[in-house]
N, C-alpha and C. Protein backbone atom coordinates (compact mmCIF):
# COMPACT_ATOMS: atom_id res chain seq x y z
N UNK A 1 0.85 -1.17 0.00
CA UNK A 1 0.00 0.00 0.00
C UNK A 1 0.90 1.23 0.00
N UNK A 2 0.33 2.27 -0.88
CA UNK A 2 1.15 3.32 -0.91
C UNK A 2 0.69 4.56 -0.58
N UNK A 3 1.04 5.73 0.04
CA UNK A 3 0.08 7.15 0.34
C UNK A 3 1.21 7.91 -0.17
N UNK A 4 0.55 8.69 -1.25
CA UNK A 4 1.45 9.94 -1.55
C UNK A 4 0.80 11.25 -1.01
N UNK A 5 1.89 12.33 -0.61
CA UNK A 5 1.01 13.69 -0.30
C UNK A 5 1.79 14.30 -0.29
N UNK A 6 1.49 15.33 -1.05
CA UNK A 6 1.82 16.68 -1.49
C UNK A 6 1.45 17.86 -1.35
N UNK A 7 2.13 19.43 -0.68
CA UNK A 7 1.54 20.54 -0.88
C UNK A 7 2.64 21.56 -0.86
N UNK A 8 2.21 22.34 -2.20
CA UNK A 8 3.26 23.47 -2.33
C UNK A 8 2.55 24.95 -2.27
N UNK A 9 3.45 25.71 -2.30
CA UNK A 9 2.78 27.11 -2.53
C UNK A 9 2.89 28.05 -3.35
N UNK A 10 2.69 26.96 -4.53
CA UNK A 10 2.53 27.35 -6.05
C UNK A 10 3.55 28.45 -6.57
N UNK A 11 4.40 28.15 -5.83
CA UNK A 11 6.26 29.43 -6.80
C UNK A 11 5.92 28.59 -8.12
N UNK A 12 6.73 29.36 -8.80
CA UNK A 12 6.84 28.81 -10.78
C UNK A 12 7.77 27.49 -10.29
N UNK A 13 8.60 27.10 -9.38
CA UNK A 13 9.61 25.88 -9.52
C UNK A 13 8.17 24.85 -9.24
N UNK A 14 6.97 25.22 -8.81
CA UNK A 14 6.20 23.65 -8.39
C UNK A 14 4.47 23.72 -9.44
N UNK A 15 4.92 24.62 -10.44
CA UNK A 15 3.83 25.09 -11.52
C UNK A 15 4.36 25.04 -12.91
N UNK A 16 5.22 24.71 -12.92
CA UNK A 16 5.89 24.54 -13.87
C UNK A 16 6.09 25.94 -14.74
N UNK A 17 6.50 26.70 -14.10
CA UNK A 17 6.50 28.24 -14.45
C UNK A 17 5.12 29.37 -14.32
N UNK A 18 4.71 28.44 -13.73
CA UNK A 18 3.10 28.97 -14.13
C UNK A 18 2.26 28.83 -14.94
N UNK A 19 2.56 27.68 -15.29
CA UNK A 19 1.84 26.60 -16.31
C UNK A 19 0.34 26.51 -15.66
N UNK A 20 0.70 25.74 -14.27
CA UNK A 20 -0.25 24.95 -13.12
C UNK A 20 -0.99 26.24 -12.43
N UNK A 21 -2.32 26.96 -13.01
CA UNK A 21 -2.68 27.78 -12.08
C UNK A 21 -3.46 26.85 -10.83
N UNK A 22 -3.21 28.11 -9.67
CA UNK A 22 -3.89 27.20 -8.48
C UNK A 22 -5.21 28.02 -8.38
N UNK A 23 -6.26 27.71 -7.91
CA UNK A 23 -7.56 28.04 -7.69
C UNK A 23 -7.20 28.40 -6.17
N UNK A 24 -7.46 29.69 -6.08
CA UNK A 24 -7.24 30.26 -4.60
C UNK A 24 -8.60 30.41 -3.80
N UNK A 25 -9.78 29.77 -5.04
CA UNK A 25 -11.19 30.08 -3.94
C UNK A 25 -11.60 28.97 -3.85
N UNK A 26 -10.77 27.82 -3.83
CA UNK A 26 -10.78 26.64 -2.69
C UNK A 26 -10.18 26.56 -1.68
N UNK A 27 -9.68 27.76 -1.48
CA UNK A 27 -8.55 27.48 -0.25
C UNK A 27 -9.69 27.64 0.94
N UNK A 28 -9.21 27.15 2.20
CA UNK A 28 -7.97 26.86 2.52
C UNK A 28 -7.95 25.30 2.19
N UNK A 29 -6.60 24.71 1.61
CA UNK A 29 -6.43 23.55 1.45
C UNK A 29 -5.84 22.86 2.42
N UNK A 30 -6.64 21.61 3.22
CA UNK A 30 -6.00 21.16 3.96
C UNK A 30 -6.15 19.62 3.63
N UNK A 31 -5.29 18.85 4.38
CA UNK A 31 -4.88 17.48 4.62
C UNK A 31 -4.89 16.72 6.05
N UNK A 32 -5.09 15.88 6.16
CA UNK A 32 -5.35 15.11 7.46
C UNK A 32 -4.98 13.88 7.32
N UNK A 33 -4.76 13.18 8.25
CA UNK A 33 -4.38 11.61 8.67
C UNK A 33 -4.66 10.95 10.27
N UNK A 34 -5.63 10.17 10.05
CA UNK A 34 -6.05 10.11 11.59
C UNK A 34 -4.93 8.23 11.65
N UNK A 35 -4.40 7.82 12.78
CA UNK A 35 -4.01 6.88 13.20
C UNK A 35 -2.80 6.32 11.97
N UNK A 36 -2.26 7.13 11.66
CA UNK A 36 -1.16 6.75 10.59
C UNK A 36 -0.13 6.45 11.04
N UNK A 37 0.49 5.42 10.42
CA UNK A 37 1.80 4.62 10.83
C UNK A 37 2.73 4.48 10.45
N UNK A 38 4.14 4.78 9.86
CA UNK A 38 4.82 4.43 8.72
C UNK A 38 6.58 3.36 9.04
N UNK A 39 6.64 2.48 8.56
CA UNK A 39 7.29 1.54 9.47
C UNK A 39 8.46 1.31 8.10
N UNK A 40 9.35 1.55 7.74
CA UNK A 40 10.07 1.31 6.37
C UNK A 40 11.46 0.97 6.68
N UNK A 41 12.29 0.20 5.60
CA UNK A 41 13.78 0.17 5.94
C UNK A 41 14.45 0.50 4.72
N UNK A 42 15.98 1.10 5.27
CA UNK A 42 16.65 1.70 4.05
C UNK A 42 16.53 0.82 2.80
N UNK A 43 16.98 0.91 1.53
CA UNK A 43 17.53 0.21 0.39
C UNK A 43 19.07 -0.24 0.14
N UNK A 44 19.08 -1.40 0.55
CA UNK A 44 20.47 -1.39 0.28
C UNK A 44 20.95 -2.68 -0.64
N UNK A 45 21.06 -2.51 -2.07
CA UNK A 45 21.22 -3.26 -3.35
C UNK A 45 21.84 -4.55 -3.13
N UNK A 46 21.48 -5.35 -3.46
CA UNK A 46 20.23 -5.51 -4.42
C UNK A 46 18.57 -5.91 -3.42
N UNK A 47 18.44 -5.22 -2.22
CA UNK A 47 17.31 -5.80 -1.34
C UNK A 47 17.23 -4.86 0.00
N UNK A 48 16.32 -4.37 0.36
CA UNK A 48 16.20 -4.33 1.83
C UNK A 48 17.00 -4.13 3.10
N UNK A 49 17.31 -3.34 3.43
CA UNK A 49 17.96 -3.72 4.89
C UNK A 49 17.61 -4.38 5.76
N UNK A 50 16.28 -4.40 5.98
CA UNK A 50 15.33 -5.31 7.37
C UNK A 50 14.92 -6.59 6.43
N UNK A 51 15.01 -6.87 5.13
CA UNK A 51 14.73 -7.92 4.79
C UNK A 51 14.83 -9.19 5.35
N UNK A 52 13.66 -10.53 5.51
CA UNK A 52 14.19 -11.60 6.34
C UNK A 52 14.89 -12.49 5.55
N UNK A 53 15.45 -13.63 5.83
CA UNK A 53 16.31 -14.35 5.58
C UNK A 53 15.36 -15.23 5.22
N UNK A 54 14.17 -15.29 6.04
CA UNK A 54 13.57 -16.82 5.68
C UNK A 54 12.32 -16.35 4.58
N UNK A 55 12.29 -15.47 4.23
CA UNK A 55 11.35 -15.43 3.32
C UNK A 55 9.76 -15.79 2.94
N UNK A 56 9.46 -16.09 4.18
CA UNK A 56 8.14 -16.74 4.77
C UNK A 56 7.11 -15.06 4.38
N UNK A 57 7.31 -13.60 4.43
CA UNK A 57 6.62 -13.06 3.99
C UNK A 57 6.36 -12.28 2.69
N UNK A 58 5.35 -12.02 2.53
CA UNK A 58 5.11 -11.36 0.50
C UNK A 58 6.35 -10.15 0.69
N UNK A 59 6.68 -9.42 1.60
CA UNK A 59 7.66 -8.29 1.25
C UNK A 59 8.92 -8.63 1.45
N UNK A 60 9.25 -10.44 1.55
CA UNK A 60 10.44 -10.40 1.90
C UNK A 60 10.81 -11.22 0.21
N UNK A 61 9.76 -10.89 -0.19
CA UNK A 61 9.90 -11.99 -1.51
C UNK A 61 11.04 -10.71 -2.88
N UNK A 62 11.16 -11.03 -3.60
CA UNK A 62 11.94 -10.30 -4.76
C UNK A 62 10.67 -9.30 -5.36
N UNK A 63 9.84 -10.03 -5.80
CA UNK A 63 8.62 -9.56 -6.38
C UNK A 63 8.44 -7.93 -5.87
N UNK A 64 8.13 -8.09 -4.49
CA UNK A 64 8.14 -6.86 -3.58
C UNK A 64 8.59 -5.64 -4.03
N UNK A 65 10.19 -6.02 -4.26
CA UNK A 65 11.04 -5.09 -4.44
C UNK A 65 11.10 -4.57 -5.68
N UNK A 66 10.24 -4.89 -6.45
CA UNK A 66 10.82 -3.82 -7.97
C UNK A 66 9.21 -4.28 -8.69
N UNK A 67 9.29 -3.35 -9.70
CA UNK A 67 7.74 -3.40 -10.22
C UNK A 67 7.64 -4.24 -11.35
N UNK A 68 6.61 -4.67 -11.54
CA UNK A 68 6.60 -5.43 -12.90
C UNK A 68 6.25 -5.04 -13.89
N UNK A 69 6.28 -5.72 -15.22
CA UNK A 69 6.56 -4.90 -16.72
C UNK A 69 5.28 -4.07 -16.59
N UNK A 70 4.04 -4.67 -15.76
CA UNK A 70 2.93 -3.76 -16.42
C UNK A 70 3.22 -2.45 -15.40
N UNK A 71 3.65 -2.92 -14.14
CA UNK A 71 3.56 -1.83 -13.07
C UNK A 71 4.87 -0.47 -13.92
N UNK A 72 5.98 -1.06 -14.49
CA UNK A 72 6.49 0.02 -15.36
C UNK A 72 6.11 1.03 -16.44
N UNK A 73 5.08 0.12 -16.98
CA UNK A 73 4.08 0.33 -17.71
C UNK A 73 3.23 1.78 -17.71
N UNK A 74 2.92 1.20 -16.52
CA UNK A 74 2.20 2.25 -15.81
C UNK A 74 2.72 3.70 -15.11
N UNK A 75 3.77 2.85 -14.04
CA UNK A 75 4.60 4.36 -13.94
C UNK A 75 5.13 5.38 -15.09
N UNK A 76 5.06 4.63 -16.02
CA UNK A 76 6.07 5.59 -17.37
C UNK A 76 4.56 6.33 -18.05
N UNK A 77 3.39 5.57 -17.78
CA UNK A 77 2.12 6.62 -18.11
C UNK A 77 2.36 7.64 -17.50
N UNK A 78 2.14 7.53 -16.15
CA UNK A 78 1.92 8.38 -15.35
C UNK A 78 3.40 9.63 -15.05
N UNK A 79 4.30 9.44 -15.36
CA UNK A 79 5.20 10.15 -15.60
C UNK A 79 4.83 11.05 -17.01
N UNK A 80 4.73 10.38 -17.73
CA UNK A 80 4.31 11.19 -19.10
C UNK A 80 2.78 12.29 -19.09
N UNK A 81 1.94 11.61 -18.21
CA UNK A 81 0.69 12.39 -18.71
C UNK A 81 0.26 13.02 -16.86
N UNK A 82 0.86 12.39 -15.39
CA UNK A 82 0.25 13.55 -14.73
C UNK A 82 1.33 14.54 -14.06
N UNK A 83 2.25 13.89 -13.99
CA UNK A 83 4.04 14.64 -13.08
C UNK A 83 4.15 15.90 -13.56
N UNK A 84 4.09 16.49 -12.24
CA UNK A 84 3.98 18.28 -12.94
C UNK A 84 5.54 18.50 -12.58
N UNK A 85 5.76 18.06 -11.12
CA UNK A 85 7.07 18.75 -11.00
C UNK A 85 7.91 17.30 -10.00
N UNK A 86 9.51 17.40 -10.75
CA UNK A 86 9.72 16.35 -9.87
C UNK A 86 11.18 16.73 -9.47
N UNK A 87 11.62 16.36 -8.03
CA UNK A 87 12.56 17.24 -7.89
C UNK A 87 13.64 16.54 -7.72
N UNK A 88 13.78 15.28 -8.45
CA UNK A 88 14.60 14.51 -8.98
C UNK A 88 15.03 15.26 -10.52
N UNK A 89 14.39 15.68 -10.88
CA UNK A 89 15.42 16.19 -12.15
C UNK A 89 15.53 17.74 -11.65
N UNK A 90 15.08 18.69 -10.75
CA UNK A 90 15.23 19.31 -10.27
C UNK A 90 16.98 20.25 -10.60
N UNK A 91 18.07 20.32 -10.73
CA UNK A 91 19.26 20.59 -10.96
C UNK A 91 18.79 21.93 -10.10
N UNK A 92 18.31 23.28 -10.55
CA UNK A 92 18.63 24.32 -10.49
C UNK A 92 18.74 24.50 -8.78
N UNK A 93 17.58 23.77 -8.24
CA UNK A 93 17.28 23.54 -6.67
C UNK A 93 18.42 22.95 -6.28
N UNK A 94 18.35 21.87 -6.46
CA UNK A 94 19.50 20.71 -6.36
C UNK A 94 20.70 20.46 -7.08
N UNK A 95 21.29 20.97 -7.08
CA UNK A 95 23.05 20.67 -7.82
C UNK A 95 22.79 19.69 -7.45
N UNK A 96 22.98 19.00 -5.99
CA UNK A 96 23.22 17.60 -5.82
C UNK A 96 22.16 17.06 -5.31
N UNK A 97 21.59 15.85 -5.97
CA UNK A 97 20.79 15.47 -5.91
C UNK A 97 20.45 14.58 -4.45
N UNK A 98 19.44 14.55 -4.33
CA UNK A 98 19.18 13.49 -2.59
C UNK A 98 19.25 11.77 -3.25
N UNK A 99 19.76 11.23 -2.01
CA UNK A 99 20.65 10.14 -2.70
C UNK A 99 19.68 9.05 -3.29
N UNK A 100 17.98 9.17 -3.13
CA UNK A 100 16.82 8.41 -3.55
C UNK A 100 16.64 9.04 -4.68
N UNK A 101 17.22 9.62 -5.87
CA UNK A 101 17.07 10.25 -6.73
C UNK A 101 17.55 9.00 -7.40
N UNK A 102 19.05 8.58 -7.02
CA UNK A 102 19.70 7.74 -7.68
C UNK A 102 19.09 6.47 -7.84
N UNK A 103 18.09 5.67 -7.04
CA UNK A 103 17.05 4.69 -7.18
C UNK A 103 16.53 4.54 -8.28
N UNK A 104 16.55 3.52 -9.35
CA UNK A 104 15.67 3.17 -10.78
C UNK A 104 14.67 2.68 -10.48
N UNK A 105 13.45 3.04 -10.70
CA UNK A 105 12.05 2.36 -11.23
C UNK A 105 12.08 1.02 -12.26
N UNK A 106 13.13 0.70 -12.78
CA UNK A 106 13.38 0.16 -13.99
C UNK A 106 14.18 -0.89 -13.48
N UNK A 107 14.57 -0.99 -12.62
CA UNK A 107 15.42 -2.10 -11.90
C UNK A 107 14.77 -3.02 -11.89
């Protein structure tokens, strides 16, 4: 299961110059999370850091760890038709990039 969330305050770096107008008479925009949990371990190639040895669960399996042709499939849609701003290609912000930049989808 995955939760993404996002909120900027619409500068041209997260509008894509001002591509992305924001509707200011919905504001105020807010977000919430009641009883949220987030429990994760680093990446460390080719698998997991907390990964188990015995393999007895679905996230300790290979599968887990990288997406499949359709799930690429899909991410490369969704890169193409909804990603407004990503701050993995970011340079002007970031000379140096944060080191989950370097992570492939494609792996």
């Amino acid at each position: 299961m995955y939760l993404f969330s996002s909120i900027w305050n619409a500068d041209d770096w997260a509008t894509r110059g001002g591509l992305e107008k924001t509707n200011w008479t919905l504001a105020p925009f807010e977000s919430s999370y009641k009883d949220f949990s987030f429990d994760g371990c680093q990446w460390e190639d080719p698998y997991p850091a907390c990964v188990s040895t015995t393999t007895q669960n679905w996230w300790d399996q290979y599968p887990a760890w990288h997406l499949s042709d359709t799930q690429k499939m899909d991410y490369a849609w969704v890169q193409r038709n909804l990603v407004i701003y990503d701050y993995c290609k970011d340079y002007a912000r970031y000379p140096k990039l944060p080191p989950e930049c370097s992570l492939s989808p494609w792996d």
